[in-house]
C-alpha atoms as a PDB file:
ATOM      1  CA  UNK A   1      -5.961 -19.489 -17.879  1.00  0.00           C
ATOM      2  CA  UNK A   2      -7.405 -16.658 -16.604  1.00  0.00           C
ATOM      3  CA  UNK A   3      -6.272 -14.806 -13.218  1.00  0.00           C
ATOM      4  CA  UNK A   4      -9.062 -13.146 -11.550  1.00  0.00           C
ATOM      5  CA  UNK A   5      -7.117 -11.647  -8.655  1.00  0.00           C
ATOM      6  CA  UNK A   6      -5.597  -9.167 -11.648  1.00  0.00           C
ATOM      7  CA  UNK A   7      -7.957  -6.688 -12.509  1.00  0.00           C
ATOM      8  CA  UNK A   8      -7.015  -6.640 -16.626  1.00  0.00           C
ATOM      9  CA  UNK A   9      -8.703 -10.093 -16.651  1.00  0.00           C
ATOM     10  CA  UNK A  10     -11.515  -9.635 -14.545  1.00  0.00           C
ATOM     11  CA  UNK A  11     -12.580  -6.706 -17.095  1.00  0.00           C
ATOM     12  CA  UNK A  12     -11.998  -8.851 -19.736  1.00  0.00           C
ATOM     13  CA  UNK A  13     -14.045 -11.498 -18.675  1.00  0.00           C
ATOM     14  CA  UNK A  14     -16.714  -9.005 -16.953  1.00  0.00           C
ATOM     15  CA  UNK A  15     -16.362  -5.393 -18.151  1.00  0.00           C
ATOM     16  CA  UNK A  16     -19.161  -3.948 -16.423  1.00  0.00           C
ATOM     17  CA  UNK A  17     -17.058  -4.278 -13.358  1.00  0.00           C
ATOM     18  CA  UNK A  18     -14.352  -2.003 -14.132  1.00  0.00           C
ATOM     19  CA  UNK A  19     -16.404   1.091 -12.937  1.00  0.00           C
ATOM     20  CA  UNK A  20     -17.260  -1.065  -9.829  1.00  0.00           C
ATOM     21  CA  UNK A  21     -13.498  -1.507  -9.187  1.00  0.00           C
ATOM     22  CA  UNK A  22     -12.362   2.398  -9.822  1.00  0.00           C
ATOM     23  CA  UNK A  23     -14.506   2.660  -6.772  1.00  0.00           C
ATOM     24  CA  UNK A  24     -12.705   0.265  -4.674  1.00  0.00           C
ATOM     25  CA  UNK A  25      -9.516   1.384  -5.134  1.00  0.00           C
ATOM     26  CA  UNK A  26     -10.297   4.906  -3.775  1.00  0.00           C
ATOM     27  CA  UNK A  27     -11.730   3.379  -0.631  1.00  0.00           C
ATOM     28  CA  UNK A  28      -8.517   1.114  -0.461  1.00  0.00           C
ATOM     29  CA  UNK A  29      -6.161   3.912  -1.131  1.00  0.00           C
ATOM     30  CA  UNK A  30      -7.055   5.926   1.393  1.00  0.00           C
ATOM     31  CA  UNK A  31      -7.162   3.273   4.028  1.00  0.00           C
ATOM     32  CA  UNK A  32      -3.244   2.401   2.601  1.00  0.00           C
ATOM     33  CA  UNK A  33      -2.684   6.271   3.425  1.00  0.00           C
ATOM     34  CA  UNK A  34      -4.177   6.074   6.715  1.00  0.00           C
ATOM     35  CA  UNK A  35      -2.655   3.496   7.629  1.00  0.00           C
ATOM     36  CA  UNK A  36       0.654   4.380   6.717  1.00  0.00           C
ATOM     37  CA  UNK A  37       0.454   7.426   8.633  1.00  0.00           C
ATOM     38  CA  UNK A  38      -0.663   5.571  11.740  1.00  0.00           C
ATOM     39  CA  UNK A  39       2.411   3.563  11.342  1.00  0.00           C
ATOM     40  CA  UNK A  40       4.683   6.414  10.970  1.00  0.00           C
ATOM     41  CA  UNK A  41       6.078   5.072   7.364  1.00  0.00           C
ATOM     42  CA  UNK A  42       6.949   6.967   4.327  1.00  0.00           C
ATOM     43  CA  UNK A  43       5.643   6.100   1.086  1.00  0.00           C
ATOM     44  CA  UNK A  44       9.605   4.540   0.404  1.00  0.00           C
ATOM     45  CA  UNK A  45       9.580   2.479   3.628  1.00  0.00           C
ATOM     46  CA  UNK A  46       6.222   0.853   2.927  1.00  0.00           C
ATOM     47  CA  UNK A  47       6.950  -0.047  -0.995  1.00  0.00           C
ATOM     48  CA  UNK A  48      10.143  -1.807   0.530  1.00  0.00           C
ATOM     49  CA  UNK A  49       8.244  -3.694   3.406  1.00  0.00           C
ATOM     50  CA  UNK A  50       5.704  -4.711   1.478  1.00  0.00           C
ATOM     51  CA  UNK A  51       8.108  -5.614  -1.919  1.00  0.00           C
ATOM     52  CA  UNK A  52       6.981  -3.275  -4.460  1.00  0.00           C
ATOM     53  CA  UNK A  53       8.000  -0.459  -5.976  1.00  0.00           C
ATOM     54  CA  UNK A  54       7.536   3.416  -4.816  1.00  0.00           C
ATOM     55  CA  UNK A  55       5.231   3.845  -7.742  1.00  0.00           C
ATOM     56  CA  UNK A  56       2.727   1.178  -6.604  1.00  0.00           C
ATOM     57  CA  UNK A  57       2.265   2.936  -3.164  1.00  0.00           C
ATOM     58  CA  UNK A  58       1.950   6.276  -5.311  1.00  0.00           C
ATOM     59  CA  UNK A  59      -0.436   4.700  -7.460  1.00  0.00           C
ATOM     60  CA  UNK A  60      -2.683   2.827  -4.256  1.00  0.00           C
ATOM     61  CA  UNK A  61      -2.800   5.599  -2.407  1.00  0.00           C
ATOM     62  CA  UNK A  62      -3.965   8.121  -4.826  1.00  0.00           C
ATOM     63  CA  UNK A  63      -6.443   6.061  -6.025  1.00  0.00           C
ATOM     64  CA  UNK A  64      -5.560   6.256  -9.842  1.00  0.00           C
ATOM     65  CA  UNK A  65      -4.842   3.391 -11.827  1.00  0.00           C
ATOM     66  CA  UNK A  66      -6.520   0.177 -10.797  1.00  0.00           C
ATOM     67  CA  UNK A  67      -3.913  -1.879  -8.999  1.00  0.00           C
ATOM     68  CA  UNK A  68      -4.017  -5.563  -8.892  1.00  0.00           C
ATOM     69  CA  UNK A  69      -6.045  -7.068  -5.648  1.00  0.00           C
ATOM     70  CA  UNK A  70      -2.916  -8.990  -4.880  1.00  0.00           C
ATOM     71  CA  UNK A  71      -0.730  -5.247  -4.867  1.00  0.00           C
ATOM     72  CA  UNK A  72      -3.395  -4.240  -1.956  1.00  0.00           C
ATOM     73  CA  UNK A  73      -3.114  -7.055  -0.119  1.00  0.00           C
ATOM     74  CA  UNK A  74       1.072  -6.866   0.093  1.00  0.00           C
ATOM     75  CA  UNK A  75       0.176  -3.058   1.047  1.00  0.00           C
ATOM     76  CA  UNK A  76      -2.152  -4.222   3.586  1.00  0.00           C
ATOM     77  CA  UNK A  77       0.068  -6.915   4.941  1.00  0.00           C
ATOM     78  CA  UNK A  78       2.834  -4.994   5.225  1.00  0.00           C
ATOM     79  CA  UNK A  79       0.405  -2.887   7.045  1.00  0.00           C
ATOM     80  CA  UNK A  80      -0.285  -5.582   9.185  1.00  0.00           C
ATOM     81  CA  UNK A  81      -3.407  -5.589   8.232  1.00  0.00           C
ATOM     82  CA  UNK A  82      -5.468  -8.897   7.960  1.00  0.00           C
ATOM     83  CA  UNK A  83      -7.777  -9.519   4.525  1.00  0.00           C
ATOM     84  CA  UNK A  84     -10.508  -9.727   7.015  1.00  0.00           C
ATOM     85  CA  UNK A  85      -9.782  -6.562   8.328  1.00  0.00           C
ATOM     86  CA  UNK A  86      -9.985  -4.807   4.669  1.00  0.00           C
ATOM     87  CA  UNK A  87     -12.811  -6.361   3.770  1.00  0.00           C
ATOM     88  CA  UNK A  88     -14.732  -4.668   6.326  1.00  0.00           C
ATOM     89  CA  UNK A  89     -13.886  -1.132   4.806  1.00  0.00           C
ATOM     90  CA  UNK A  90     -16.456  -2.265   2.173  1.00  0.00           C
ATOM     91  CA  UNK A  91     -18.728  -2.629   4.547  1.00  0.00           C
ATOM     92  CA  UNK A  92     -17.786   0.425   6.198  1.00  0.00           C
ATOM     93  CA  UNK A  93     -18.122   2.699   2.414  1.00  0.00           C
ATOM     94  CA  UNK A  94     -21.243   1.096   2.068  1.00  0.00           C
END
């Protein structure tokens, strides 16, 4: 069965999205970096409050690699920062 919250299947199943999502994660990494620094955290502090490791905050907030949805949304909730509340930066880059 295929997971479409992981980005490795969604490409997979509908590769002319991968360019599409390369250009989410920039607008999601630096709303993970903003938001960080509005919340006075290190990069080490969020990765542990939001369960992953240092190299997935590296990774968001730099924009390179595509991270799985679900890896943004532990950022973002760790963040506390509602789904609803991200979505809108689409909106916002738009």
């Amino acid at each position: 069965m295929k997971d479409l919250t992981r980005t490795d299947d969604i490409f997979k199943e509908l590769p002319e999205t991968e360019e599409f999502f390369h250009g989410i994660g920039a607008i999601l990494g630096r709303a993970v970096f903003a938001a960080r620094m509005e919340a006075s955290l290190t990069q080490e502090e969020l990765a542990e409050k939001a369960g992953v490791d240092l190299k997935t905050v590296t990774r968001a907030e730099g924009g390179s690699g595509v991270l799985e949805v679900r890896m943004f949304d532990k950022l973002f909730r760790a963040l506390g920062i509602s789904s609803r509340e991200y979505a809108a930066l689409f909106v916002e880059a738009q």
